[in-house]
PDB file of N, CA and C in Angstrom:
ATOM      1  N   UNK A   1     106.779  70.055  72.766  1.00  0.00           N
ATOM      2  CA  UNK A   1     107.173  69.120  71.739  1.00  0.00           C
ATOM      3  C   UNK A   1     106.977  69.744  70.379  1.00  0.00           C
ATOM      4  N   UNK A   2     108.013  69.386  69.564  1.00  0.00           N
ATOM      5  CA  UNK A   2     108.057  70.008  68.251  1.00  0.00           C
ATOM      6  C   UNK A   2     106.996  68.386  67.550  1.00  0.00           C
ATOM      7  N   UNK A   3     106.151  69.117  66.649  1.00  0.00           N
ATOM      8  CA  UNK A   3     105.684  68.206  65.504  1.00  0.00           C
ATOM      9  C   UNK A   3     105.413  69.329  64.024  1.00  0.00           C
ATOM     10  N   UNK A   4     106.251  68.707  62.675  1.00  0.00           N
ATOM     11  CA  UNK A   4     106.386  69.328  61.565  1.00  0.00           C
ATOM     12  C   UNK A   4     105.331  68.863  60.266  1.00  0.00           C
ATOM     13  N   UNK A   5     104.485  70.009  60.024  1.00  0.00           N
ATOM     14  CA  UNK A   5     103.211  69.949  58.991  1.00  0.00           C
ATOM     15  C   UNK A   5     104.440  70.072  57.833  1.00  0.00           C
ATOM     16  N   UNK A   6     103.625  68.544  56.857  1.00  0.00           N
ATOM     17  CA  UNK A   6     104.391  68.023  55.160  1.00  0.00           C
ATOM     18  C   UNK A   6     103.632  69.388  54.608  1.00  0.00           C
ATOM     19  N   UNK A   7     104.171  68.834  53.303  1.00  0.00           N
ATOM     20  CA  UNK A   7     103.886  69.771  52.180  1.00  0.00           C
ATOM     21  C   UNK A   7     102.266  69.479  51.938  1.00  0.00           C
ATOM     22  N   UNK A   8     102.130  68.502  52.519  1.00  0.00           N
ATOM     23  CA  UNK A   8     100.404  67.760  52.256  1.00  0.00           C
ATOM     24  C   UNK A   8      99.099  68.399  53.330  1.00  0.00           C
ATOM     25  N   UNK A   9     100.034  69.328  54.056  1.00  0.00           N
ATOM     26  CA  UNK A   9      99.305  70.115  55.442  1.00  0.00           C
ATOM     27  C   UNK A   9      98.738  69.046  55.914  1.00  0.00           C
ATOM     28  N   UNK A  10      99.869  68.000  56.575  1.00  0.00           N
ATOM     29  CA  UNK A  10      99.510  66.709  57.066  1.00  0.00           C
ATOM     30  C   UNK A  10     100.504  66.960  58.697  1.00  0.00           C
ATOM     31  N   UNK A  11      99.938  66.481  59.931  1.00  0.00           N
ATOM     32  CA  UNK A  11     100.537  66.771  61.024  1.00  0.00           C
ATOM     33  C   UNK A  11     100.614  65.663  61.385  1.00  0.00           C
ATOM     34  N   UNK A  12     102.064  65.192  62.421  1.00  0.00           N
ATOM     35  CA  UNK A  12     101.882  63.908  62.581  1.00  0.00           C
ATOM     36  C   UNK A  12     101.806  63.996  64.565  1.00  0.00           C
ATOM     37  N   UNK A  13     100.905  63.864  64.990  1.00  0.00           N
ATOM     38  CA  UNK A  13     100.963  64.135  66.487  1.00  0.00           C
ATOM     39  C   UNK A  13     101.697  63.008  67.257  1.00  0.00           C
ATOM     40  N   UNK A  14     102.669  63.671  68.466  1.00  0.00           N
ATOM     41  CA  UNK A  14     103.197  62.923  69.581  1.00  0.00           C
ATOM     42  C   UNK A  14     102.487  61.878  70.298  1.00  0.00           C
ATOM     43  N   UNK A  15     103.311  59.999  69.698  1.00  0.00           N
ATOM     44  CA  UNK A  15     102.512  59.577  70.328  1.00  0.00           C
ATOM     45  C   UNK A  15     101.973  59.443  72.007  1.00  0.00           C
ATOM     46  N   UNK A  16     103.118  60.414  72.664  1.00  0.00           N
ATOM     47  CA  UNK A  16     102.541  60.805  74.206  1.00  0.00           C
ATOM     48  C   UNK A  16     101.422  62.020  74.131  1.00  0.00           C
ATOM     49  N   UNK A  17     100.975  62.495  73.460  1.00  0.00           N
ATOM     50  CA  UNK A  17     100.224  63.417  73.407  1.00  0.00           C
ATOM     51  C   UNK A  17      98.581  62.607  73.026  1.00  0.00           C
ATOM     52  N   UNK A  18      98.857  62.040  72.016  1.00  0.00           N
ATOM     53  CA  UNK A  18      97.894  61.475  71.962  1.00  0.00           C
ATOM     54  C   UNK A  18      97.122  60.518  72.830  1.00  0.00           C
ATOM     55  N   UNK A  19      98.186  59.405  73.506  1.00  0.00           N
ATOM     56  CA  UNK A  19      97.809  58.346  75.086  1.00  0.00           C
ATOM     57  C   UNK A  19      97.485  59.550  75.989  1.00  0.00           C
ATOM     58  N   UNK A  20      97.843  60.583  76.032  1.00  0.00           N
ATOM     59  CA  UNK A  20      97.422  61.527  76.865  1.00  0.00           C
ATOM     60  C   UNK A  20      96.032  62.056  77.184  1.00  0.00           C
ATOM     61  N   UNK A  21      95.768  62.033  75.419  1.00  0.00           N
ATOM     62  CA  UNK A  21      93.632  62.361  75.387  1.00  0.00           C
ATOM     63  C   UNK A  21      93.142  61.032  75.149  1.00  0.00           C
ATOM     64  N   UNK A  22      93.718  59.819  74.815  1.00  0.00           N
ATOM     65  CA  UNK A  22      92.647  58.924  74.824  1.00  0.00           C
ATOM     66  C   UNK A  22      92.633  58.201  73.391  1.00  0.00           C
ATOM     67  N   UNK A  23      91.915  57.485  72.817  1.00  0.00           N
ATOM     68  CA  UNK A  23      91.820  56.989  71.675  1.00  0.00           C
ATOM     69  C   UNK A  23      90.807  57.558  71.096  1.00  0.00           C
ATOM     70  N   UNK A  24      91.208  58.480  70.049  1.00  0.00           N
ATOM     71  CA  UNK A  24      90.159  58.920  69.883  1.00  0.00           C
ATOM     72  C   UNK A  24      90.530  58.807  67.761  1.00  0.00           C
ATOM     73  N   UNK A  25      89.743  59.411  66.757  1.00  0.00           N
ATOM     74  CA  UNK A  25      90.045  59.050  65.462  1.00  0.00           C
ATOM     75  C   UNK A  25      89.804  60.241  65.045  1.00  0.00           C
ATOM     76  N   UNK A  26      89.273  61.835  65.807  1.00  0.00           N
ATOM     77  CA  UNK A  26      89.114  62.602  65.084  1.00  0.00           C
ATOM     78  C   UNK A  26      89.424  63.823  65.829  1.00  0.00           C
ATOM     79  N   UNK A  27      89.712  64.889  65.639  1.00  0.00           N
ATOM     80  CA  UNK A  27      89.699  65.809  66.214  1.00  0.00           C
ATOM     81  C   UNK A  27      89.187  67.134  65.896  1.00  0.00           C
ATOM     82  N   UNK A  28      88.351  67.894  66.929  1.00  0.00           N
ATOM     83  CA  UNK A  28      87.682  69.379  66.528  1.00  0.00           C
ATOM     84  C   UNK A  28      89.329  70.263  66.314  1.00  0.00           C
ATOM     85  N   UNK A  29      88.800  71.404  65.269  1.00  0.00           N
ATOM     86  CA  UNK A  29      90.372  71.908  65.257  1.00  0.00           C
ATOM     87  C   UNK A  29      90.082  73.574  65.156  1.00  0.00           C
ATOM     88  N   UNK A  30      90.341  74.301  65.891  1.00  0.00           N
ATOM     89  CA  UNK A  30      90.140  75.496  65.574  1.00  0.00           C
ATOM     90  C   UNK A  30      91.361  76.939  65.864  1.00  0.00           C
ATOM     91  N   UNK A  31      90.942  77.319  65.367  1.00  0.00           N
ATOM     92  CA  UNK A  31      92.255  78.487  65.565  1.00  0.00           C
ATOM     93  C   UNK A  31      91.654  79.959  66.371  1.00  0.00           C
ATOM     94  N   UNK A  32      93.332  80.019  67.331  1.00  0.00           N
ATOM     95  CA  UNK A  32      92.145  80.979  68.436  1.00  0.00           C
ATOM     96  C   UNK A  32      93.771  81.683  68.941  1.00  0.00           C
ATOM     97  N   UNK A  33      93.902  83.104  68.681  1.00  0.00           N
ATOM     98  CA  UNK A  33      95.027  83.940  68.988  1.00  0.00           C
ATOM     99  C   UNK A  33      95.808  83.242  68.522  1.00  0.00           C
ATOM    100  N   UNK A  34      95.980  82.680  67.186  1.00  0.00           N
ATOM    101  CA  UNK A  34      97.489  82.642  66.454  1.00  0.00           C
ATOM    102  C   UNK A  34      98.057  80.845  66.790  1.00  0.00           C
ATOM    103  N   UNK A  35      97.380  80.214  67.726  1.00  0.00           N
ATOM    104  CA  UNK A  35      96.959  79.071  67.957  1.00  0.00           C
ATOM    105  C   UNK A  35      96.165  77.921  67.329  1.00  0.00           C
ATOM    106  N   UNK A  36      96.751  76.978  67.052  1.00  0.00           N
ATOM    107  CA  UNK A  36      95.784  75.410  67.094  1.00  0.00           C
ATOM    108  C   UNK A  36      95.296  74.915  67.973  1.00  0.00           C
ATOM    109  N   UNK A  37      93.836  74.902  68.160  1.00  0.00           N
ATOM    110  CA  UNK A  37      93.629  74.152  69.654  1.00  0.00           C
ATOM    111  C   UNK A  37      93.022  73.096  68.687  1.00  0.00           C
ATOM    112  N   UNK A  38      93.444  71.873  69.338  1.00  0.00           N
ATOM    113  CA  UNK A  38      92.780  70.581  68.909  1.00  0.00           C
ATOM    114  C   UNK A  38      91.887  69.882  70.530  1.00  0.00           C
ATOM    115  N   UNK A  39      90.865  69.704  69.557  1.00  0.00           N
ATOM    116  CA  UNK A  39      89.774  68.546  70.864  1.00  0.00           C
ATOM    117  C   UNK A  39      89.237  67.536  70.351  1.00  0.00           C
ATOM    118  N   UNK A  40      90.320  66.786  71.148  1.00  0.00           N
ATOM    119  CA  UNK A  40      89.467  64.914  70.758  1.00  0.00           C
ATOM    120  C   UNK A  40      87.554  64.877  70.783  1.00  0.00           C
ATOM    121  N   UNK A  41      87.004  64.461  69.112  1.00  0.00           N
ATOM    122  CA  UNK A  41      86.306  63.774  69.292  1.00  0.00           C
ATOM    123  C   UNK A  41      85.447  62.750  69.065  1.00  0.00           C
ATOM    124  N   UNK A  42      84.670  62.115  69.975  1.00  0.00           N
ATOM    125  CA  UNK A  42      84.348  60.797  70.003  1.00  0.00           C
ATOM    126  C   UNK A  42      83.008  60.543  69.213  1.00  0.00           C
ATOM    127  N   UNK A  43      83.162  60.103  68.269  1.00  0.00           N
ATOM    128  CA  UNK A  43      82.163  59.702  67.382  1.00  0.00           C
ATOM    129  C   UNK A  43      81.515  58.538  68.256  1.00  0.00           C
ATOM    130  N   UNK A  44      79.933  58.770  68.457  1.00  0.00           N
ATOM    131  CA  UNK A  44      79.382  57.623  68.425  1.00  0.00           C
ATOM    132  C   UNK A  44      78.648  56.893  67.219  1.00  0.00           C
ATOM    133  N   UNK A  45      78.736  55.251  67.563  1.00  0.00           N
ATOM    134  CA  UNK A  45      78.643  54.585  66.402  1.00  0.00           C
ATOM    135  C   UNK A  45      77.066  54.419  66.488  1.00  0.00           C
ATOM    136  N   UNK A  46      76.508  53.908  65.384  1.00  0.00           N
ATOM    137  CA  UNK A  46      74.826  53.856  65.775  1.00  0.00           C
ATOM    138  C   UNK A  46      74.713  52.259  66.683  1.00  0.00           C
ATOM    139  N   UNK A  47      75.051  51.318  67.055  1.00  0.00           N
ATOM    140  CA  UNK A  47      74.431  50.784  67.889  1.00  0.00           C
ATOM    141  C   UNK A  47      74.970  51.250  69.410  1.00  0.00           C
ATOM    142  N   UNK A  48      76.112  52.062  69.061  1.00  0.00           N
ATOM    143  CA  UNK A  48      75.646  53.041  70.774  1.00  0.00           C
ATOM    144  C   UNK A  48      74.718  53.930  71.032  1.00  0.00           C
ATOM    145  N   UNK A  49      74.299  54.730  69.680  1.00  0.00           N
ATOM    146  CA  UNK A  49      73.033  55.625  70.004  1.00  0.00           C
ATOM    147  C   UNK A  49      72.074  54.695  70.198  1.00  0.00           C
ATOM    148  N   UNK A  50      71.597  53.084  69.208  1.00  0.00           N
ATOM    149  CA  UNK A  50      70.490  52.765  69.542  1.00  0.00           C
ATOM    150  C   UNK A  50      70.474  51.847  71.144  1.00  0.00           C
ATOM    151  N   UNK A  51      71.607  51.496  71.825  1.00  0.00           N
ATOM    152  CA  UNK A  51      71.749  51.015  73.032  1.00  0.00           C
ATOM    153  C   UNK A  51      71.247  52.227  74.245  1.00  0.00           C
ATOM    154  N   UNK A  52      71.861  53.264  73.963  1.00  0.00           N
ATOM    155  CA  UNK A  52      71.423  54.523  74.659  1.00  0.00           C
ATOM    156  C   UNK A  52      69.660  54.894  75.185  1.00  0.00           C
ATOM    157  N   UNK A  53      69.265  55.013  73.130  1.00  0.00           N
ATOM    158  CA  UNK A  53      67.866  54.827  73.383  1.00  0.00           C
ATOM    159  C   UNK A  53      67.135  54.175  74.162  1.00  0.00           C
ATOM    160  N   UNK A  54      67.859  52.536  73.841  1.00  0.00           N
ATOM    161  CA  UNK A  54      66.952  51.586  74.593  1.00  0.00           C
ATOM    162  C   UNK A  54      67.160  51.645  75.923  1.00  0.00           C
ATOM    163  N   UNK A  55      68.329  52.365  76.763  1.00  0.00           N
ATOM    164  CA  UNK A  55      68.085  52.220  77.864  1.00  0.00           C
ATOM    165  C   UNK A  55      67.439  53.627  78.363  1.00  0.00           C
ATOM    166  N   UNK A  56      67.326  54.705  77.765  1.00  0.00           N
ATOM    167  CA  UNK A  56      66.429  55.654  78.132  1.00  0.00           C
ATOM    168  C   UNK A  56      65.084  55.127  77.924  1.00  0.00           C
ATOM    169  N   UNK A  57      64.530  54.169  77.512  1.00  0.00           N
ATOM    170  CA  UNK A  57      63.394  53.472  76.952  1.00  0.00           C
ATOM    171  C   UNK A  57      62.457  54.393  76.099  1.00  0.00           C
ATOM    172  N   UNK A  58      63.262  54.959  75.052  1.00  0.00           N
ATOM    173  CA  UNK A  58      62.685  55.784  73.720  1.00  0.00           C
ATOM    174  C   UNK A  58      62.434  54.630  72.501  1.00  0.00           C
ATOM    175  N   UNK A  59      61.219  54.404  71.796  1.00  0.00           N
ATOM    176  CA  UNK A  59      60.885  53.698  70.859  1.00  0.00           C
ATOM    177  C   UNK A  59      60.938  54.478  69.747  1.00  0.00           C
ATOM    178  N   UNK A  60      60.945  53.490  68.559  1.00  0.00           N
ATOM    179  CA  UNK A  60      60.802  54.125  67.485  1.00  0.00           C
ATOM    180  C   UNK A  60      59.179  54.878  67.243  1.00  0.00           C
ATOM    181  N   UNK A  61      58.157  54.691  67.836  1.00  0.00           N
ATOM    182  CA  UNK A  61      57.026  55.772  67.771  1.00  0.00           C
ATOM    183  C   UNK A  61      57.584  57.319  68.449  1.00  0.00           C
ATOM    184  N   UNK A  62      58.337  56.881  69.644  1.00  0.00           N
ATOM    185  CA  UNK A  62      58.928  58.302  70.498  1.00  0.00           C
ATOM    186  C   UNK A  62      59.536  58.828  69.324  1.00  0.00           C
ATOM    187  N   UNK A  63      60.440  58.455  68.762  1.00  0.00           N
ATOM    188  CA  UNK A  63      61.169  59.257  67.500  1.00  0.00           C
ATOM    189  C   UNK A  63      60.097  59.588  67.052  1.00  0.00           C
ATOM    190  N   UNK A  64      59.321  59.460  65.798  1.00  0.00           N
ATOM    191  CA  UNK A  64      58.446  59.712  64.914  1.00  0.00           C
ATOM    192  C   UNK A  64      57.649  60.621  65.369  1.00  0.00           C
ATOM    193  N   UNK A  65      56.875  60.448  66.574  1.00  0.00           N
ATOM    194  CA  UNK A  65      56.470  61.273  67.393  1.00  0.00           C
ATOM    195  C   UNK A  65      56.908  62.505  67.132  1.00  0.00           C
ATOM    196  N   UNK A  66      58.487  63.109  67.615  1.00  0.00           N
ATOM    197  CA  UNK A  66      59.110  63.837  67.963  1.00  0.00           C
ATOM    198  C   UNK A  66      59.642  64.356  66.506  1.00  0.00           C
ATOM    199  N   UNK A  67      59.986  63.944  65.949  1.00  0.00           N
ATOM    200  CA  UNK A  67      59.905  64.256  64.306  1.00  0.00           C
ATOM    201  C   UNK A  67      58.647  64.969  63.713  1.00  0.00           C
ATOM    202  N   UNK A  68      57.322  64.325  64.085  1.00  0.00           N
ATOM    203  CA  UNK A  68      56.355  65.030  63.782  1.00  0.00           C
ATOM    204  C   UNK A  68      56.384  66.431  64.387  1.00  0.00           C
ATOM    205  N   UNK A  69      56.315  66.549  65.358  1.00  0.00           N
ATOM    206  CA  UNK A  69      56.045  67.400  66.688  1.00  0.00           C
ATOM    207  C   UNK A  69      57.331  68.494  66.343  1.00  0.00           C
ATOM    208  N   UNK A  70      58.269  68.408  65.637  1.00  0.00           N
ATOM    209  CA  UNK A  70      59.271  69.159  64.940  1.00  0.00           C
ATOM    210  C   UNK A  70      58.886  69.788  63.311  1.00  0.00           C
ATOM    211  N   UNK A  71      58.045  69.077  62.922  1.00  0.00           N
ATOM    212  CA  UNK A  71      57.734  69.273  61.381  1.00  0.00           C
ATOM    213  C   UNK A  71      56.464  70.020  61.731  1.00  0.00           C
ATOM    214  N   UNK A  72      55.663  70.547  63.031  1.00  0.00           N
ATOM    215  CA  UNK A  72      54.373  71.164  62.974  1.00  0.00           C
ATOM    216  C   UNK A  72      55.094  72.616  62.596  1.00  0.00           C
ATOM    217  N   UNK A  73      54.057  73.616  61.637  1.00  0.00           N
ATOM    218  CA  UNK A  73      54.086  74.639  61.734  1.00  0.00           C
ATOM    219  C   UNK A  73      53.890  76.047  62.479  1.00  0.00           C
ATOM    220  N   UNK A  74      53.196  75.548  63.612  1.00  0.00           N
ATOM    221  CA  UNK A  74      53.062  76.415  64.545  1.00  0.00           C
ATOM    222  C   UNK A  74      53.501  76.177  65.883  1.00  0.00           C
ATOM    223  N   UNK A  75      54.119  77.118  66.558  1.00  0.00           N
ATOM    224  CA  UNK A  75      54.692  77.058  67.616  1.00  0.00           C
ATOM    225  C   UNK A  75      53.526  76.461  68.422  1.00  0.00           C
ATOM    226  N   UNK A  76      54.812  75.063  68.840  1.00  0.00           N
ATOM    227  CA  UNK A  76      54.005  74.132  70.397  1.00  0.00           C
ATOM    228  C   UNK A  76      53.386  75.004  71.667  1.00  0.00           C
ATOM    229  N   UNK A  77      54.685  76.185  71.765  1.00  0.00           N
ATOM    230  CA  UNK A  77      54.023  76.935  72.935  1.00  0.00           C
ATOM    231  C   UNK A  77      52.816  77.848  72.936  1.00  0.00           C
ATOM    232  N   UNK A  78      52.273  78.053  71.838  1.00  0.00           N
ATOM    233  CA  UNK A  78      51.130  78.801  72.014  1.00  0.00           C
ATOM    234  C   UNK A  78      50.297  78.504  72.854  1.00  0.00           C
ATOM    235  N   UNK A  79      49.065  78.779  73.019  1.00  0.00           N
ATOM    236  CA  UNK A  79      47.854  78.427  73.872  1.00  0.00           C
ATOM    237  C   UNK A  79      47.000  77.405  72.749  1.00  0.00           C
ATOM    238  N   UNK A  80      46.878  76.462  73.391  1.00  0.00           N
ATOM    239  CA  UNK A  80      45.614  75.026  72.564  1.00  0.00           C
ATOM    240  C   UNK A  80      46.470  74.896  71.849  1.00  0.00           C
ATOM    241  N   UNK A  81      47.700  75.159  71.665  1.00  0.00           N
ATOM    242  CA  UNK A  81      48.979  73.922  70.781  1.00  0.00           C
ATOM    243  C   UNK A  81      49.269  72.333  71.779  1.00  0.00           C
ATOM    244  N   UNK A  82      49.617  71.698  70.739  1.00  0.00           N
ATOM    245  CA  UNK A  82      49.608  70.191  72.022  1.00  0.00           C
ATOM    246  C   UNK A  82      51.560  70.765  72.244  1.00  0.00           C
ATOM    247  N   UNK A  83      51.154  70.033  73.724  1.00  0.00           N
ATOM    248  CA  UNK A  83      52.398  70.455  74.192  1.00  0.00           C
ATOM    249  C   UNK A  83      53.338  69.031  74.667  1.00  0.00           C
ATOM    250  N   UNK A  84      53.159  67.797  74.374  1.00  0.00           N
ATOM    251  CA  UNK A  84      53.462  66.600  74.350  1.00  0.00           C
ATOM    252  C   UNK A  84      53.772  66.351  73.241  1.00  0.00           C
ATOM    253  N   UNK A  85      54.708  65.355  73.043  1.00  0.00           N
ATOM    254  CA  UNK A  85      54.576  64.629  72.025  1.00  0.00           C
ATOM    255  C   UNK A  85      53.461  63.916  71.433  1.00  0.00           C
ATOM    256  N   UNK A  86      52.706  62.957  72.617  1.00  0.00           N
ATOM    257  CA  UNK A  86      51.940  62.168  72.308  1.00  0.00           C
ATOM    258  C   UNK A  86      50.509  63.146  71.610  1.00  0.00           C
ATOM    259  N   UNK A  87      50.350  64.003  72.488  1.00  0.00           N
ATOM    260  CA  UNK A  87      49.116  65.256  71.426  1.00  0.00           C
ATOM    261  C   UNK A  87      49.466  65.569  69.859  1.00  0.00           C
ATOM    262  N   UNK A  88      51.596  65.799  70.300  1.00  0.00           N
ATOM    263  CA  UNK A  88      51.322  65.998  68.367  1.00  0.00           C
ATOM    264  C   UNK A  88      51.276  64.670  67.465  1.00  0.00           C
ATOM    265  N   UNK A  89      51.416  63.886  68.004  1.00  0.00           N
ATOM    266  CA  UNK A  89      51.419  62.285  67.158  1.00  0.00           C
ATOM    267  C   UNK A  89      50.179  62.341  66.743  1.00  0.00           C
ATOM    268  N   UNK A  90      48.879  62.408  68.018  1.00  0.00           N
ATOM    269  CA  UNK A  90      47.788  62.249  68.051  1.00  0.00           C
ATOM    270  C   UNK A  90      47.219  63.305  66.928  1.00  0.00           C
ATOM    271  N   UNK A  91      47.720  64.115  66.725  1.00  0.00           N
ATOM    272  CA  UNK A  91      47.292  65.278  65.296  1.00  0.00           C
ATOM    273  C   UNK A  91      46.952  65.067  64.394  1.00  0.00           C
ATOM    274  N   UNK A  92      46.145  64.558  63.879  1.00  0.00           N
ATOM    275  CA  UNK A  92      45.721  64.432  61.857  1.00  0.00           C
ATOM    276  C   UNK A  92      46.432  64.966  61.425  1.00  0.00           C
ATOM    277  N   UNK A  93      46.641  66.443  61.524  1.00  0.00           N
ATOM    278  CA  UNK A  93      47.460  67.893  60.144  1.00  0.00           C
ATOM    279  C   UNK A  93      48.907  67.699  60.645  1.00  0.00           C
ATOM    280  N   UNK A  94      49.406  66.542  61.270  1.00  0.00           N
ATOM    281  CA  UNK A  94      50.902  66.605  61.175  1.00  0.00           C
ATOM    282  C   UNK A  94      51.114  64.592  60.564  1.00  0.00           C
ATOM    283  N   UNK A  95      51.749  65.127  59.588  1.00  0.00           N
ATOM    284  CA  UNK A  95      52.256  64.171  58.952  1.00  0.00           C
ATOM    285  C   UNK A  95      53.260  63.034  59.942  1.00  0.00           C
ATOM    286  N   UNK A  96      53.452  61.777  59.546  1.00  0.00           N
ATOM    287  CA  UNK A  96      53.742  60.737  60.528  1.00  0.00           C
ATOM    288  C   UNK A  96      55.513  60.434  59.828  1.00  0.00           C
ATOM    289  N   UNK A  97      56.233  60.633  60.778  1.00  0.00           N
ATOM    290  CA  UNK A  97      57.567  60.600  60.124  1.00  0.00           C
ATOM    291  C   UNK A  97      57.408  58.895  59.511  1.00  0.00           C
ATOM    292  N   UNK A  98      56.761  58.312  59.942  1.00  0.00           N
ATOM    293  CA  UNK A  98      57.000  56.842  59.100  1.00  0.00           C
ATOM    294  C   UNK A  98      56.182  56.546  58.097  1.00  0.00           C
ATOM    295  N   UNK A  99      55.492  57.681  57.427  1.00  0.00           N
ATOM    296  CA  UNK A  99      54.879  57.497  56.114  1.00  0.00           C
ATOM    297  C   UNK A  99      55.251  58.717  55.242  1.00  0.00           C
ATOM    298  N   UNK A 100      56.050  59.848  55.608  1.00  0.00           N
ATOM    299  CA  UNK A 100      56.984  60.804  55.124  1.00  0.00           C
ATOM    300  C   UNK A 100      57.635  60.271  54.168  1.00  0.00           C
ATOM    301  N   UNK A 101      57.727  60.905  53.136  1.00  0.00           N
ATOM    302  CA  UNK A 101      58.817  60.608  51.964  1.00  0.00           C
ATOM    303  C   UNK A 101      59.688  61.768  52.154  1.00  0.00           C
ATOM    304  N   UNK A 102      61.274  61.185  51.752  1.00  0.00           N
ATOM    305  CA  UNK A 102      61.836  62.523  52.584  1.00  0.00           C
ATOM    306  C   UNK A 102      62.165  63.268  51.429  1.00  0.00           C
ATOM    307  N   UNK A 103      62.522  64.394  51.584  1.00  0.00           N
ATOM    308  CA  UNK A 103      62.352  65.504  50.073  1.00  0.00           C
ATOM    309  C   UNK A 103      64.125  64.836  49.283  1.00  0.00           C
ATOM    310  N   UNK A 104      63.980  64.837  48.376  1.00  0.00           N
ATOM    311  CA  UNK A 104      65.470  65.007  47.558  1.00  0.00           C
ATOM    312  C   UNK A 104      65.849  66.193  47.361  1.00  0.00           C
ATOM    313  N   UNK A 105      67.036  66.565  46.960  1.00  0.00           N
ATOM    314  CA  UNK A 105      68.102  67.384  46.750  1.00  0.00           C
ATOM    315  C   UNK A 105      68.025  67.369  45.138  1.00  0.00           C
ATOM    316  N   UNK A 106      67.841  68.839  44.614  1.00  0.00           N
ATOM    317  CA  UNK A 106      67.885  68.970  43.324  1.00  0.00           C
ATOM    318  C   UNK A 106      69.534  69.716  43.248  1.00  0.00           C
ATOM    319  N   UNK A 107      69.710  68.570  41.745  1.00  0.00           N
ATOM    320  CA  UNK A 107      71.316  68.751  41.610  1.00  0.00           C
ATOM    321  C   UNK A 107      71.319  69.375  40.007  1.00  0.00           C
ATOM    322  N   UNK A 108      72.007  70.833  39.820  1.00  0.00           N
ATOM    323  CA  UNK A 108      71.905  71.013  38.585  1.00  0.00           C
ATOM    324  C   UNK A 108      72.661  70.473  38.165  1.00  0.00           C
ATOM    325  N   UNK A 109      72.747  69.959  36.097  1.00  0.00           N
ATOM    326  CA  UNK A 109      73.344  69.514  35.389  1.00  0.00           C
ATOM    327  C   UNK A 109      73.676  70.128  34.156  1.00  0.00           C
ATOM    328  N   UNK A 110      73.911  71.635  34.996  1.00  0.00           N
ATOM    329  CA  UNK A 110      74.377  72.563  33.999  1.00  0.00           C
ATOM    330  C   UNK A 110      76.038  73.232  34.569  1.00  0.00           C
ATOM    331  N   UNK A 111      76.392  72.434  35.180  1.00  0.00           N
ATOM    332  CA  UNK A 111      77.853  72.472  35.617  1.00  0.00           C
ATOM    333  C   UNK A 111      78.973  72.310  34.354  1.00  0.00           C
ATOM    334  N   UNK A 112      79.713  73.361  34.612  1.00  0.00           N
ATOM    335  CA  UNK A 112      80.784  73.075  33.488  1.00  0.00           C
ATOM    336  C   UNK A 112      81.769  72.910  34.237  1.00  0.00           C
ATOM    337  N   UNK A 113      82.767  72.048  33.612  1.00  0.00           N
ATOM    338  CA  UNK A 113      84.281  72.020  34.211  1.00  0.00           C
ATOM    339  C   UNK A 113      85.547  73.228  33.693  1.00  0.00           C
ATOM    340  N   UNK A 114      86.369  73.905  34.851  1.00  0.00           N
ATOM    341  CA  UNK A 114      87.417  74.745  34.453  1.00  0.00           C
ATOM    342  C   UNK A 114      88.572  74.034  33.762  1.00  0.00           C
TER     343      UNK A 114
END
């Protein structure tokens, strides 16, 4: 099937091509031997991640937990590193993702316009 890119490098895809992958709103797009390969994909929305969670039965301490246990500085695998989550929660010297302030982004305001 022929489909023709506007002047806007705007593509308009076959609507049999598309019922073909599914409903999807976005697509991965990459170029590979002179080729477009496009791959439908599926954004999940956040009350499917938090439905997910809840049925893996992950709480919001399991996050935080695991946030901490990501923010330690020394590798978990060493020897007498806690190797659980619940050991690094249990840590004093690791900060608690739910009393974390999260860092900002410094934006200069020495930008000029061309």
């Amino acid at each position: 099937m022929l489909a023709k890119i506007t002047s806007k490098n705007q593509l308009t895809l076959p609507k049999s091509l598309v019922q073909a992958v599914g409903a999807t709103d976005y697509f991965d797009v990459e170029a590979r031997g002179g080729q477009l390969i496009l791959t439908p994909v599926r954004i999940q929305r956040g009350d499917a991640v938090r439905a997910k969670l809840e049925a893996l039965d992950i709480t919001d301490a399991d996050v935080a937990a695991a946030v901490a246990w990501s923010r330690t500085t020394t590798a978990p695998l060493l020897l007498n590193e806690p190797t659980t989550l619940e050991a690094a929660a249990s840590d004093p010297s690791v900060k608690s993702a739910a009393t974390a302030k999260p860092k900002r982004a410094s934006v200069s305001k020495s930008s000029t316009k061309a």
